[in-house]
C-alpha atoms as a PDB file:
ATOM      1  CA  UNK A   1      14.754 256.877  39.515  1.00  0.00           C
ATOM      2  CA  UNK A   2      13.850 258.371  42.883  1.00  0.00           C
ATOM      3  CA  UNK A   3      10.684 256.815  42.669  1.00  0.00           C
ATOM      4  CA  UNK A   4      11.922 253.438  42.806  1.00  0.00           C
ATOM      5  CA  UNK A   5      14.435 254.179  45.691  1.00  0.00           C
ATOM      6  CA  UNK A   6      11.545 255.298  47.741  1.00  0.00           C
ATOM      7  CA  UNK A   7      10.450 251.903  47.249  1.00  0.00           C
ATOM      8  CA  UNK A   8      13.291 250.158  48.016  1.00  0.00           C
ATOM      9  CA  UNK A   9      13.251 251.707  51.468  1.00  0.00           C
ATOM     10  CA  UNK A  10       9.443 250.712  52.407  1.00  0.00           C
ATOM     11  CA  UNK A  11      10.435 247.276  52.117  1.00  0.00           C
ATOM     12  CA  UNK A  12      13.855 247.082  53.662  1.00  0.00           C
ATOM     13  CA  UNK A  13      12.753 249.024  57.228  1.00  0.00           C
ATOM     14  CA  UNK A  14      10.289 246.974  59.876  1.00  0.00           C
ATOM     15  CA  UNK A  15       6.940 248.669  60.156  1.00  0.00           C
ATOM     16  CA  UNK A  16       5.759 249.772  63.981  1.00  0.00           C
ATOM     17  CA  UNK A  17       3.192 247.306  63.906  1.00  0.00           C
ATOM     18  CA  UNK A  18       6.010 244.773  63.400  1.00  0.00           C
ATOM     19  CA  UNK A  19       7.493 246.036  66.055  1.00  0.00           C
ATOM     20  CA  UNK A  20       4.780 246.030  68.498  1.00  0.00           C
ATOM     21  CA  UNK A  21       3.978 242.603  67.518  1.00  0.00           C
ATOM     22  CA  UNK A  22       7.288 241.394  67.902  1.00  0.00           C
ATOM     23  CA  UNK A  23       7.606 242.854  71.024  1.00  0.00           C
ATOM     24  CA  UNK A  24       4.329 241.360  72.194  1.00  0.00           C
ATOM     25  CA  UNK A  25       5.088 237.530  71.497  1.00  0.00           C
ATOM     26  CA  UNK A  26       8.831 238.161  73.223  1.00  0.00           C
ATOM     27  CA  UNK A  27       7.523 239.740  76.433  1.00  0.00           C
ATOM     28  CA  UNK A  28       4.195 236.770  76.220  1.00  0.00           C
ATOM     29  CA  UNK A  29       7.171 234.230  76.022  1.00  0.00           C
ATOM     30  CA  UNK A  30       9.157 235.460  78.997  1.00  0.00           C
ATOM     31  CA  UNK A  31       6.205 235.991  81.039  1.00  0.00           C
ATOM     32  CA  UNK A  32       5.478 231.993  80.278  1.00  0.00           C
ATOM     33  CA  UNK A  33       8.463 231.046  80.822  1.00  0.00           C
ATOM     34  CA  UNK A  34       9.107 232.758  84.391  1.00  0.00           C
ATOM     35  CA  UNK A  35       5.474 231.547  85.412  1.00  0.00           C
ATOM     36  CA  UNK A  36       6.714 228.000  84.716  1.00  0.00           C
ATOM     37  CA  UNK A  37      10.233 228.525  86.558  1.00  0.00           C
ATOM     38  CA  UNK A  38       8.106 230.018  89.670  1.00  0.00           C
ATOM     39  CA  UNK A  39       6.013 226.804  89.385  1.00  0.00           C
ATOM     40  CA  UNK A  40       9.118 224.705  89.158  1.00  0.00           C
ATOM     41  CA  UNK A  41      10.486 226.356  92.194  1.00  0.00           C
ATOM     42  CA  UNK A  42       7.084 225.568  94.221  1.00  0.00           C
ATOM     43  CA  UNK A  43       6.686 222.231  93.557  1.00  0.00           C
ATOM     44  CA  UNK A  44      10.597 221.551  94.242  1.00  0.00           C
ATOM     45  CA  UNK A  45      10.121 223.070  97.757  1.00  0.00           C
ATOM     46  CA  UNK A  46       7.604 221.194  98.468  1.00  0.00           C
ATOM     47  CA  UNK A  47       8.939 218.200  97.428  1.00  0.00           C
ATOM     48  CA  UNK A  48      11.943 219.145  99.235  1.00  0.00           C
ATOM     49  CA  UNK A  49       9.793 219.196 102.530  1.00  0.00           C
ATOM     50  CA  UNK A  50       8.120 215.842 101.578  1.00  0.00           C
ATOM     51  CA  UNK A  51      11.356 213.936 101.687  1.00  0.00           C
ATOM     52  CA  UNK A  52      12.603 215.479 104.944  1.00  0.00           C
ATOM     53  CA  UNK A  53       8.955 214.308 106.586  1.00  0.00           C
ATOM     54  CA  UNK A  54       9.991 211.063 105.115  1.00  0.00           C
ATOM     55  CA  UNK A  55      13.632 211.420 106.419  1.00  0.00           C
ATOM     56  CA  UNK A  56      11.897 212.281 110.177  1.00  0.00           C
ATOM     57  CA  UNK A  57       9.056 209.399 109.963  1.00  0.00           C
ATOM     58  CA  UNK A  58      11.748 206.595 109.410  1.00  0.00           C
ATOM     59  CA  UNK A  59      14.409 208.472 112.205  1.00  0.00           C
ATOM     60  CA  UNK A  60      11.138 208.535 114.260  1.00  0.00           C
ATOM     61  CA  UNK A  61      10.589 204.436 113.804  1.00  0.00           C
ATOM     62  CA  UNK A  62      14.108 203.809 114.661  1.00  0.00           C
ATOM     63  CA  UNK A  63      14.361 206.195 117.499  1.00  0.00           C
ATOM     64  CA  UNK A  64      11.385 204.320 119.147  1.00  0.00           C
ATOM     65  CA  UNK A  65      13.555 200.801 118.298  1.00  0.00           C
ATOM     66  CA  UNK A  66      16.197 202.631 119.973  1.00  0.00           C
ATOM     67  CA  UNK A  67      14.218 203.373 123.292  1.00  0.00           C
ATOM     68  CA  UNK A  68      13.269 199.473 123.114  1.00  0.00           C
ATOM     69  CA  UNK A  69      16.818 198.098 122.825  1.00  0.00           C
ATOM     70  CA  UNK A  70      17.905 200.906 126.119  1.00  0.00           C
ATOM     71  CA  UNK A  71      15.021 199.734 128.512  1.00  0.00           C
ATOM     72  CA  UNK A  72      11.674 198.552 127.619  1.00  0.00           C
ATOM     73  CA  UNK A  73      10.490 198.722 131.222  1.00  0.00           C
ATOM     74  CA  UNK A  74      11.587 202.872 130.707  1.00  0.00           C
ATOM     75  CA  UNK A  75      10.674 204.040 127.504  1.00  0.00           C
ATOM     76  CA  UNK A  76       7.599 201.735 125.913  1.00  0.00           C
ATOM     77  CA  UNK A  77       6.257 199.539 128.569  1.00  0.00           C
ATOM     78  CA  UNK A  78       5.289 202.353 130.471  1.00  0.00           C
ATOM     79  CA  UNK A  79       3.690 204.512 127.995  1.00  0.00           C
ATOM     80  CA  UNK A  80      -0.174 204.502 128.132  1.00  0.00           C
ATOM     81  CA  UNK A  81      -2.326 203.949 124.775  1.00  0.00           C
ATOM     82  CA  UNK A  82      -3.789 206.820 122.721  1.00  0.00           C
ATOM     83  CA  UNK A  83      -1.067 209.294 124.608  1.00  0.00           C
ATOM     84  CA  UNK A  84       0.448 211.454 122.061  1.00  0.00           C
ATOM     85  CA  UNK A  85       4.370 211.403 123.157  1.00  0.00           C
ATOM     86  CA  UNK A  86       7.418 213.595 121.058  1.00  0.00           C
ATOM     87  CA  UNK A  87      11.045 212.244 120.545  1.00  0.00           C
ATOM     88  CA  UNK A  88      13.339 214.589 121.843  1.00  0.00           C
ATOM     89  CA  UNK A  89      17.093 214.501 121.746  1.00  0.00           C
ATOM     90  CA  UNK A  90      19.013 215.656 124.697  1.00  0.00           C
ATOM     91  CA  UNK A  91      22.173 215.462 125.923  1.00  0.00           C
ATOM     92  CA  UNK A  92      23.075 212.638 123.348  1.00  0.00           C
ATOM     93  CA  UNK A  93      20.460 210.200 123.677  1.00  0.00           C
ATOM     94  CA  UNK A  94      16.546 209.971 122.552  1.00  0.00           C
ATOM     95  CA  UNK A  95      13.648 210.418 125.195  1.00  0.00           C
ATOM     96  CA  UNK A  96      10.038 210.840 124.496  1.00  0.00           C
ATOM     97  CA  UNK A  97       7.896 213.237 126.317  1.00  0.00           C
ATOM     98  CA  UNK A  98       4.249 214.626 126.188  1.00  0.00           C
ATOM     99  CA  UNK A  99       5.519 217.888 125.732  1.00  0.00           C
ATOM    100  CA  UNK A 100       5.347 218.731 121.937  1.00  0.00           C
ATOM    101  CA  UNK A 101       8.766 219.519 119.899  1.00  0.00           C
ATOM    102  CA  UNK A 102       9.072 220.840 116.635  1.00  0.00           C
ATOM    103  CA  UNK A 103      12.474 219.961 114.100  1.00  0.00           C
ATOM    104  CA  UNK A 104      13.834 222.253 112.127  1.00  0.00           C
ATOM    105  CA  UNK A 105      10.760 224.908 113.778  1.00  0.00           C
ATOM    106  CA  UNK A 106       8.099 223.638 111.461  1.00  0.00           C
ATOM    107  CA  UNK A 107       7.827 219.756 111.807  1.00  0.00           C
ATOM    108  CA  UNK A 108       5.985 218.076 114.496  1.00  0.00           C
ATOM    109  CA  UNK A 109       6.990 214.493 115.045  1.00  0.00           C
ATOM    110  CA  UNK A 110       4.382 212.324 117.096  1.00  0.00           C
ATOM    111  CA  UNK A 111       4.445 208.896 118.764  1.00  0.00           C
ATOM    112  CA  UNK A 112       0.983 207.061 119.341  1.00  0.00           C
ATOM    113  CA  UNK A 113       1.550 203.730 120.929  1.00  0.00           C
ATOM    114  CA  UNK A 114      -1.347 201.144 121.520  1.00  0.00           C
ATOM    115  CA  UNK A 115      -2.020 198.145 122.866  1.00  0.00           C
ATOM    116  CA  UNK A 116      -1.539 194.965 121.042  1.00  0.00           C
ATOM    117  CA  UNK A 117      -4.296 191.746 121.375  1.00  0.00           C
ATOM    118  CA  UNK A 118      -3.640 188.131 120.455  1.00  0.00           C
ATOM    119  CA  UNK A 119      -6.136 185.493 119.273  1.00  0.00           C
ATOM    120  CA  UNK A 120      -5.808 181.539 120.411  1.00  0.00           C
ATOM    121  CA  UNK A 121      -2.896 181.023 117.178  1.00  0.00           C
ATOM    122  CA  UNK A 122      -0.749 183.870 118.689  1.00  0.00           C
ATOM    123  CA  UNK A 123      -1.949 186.249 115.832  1.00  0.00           C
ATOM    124  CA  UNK A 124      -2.483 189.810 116.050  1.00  0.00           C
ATOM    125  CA  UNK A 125      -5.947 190.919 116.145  1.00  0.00           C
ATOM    126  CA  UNK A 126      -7.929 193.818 115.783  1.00  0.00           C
ATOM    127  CA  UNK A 127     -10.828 193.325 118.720  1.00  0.00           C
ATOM    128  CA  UNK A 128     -10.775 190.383 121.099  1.00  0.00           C
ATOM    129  CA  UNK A 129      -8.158 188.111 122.215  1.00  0.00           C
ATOM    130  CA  UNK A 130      -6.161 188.596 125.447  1.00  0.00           C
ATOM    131  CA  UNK A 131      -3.705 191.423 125.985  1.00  0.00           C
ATOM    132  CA  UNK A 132      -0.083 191.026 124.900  1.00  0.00           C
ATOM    133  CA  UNK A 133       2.027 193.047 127.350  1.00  0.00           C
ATOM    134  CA  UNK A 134       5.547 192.644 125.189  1.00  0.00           C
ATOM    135  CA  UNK A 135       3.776 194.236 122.214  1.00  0.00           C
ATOM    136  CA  UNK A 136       3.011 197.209 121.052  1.00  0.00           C
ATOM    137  CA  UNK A 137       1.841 199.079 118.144  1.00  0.00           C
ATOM    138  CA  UNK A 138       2.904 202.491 117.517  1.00  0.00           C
ATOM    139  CA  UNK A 139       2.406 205.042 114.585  1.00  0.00           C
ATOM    140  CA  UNK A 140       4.932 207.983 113.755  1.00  0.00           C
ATOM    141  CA  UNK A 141       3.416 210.935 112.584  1.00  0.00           C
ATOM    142  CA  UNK A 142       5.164 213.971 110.995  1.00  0.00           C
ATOM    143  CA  UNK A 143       3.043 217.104 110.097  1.00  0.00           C
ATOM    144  CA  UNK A 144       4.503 220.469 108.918  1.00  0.00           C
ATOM    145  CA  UNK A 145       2.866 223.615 107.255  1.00  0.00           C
ATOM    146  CA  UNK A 146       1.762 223.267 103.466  1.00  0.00           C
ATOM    147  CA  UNK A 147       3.369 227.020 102.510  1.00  0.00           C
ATOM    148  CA  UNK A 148       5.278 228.877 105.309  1.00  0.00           C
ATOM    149  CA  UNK A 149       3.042 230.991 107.706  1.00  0.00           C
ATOM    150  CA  UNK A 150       0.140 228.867 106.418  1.00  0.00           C
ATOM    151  CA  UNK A 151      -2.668 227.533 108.921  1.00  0.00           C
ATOM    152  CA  UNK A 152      -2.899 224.294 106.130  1.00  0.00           C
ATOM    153  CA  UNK A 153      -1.028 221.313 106.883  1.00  0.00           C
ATOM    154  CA  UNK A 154       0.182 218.287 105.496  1.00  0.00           C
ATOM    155  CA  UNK A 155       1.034 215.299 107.140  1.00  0.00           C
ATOM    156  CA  UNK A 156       2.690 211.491 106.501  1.00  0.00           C
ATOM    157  CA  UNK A 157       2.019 208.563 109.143  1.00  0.00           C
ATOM    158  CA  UNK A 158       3.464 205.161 109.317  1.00  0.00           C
ATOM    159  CA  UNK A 159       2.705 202.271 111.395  1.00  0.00           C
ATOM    160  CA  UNK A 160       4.820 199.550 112.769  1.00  0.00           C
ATOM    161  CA  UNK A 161       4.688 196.953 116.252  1.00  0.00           C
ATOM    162  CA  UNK A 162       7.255 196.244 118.493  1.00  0.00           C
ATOM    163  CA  UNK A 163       8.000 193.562 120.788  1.00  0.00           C
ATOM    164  CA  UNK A 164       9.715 193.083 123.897  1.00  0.00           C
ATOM    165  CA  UNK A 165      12.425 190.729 122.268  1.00  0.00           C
ATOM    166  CA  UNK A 166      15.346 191.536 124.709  1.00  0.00           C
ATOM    167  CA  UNK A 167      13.378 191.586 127.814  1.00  0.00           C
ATOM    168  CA  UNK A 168      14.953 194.467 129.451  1.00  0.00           C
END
């Protein structure tokens, strides 16, 4: 009879290899599952950073519509092609200046504007034509640091024109 309850406890108890195994698979799991949260979290912050470059290229197109509406003459008229210019807000109203800003201390915001040619049909054109002084064509650009304290950079542009509509 004491044989056979020696048995009986053998198969009722978990080995230690059992263990160890078990053990191994839980921690493997965890560890997989905390890489792919830490992944998660990388990708969200960047995406987070995306969409806030997005947010400051479209405030940057209607800052420079802004400017346009306020004086022409001031604020685009007088800016000179292929001059890299910053929107800065002070005092409660938009300026640009060739003095670089930064938002939120790691975007940069830039304003290119250049100088628009028409052809004989009053069509834009790329080379040729004859200088149209109430036009301009601009390009926003927003670049910011890949991963904070990184030398990398990303960067989103957009171009647009803009005419002289209200003649101011």
């Amino acid at each position: 009879m004491s044989f056979l309850n020696q048995n009986i406890k053998y198969k009722v108890g978990f080995s230690i290899l059992e263990v160890v195994v078990a053990t191994a698979i839980i921690s493997i799991t965890f560890t997989s599952l905390f890489s792919v949260y830490s992944s998660y979290l990388k990708v969200q912050f960047a995406n987070t950073r995306i969409v806030k470059a997005s947010f400051l290229i479209e405030e940057g197109l209607e800052v420079v519509r802004l400017l346009r509406d306020t004086s022409w003459a001031s604020h685009i008229g007088n800016t000179t092609a292929g001059t890299t210019y910053y929107l800065n807000w002070t005092g409660g109203a938009w300026q640009s200046t060739t003095t670089p800003q930064t938002v939120d201390t790691i975007y940069t915001r830039k304003v290119v504007f250049s100088a628009v040619y028409r052809d004989s049909n009053d069509k834009i054109v790329s080379s040729g034509g004859t200088l149209d002084p109430n036009t301009k064509g601009y390009s926003v650009t927003v670049v910011w640091p890949k991963i904070s304290g990184s030398t990398a950079t990303t960067s989103k542009q957009i171009s647009s024109y803009i005419t002289n509509m209200f003649d101011n």
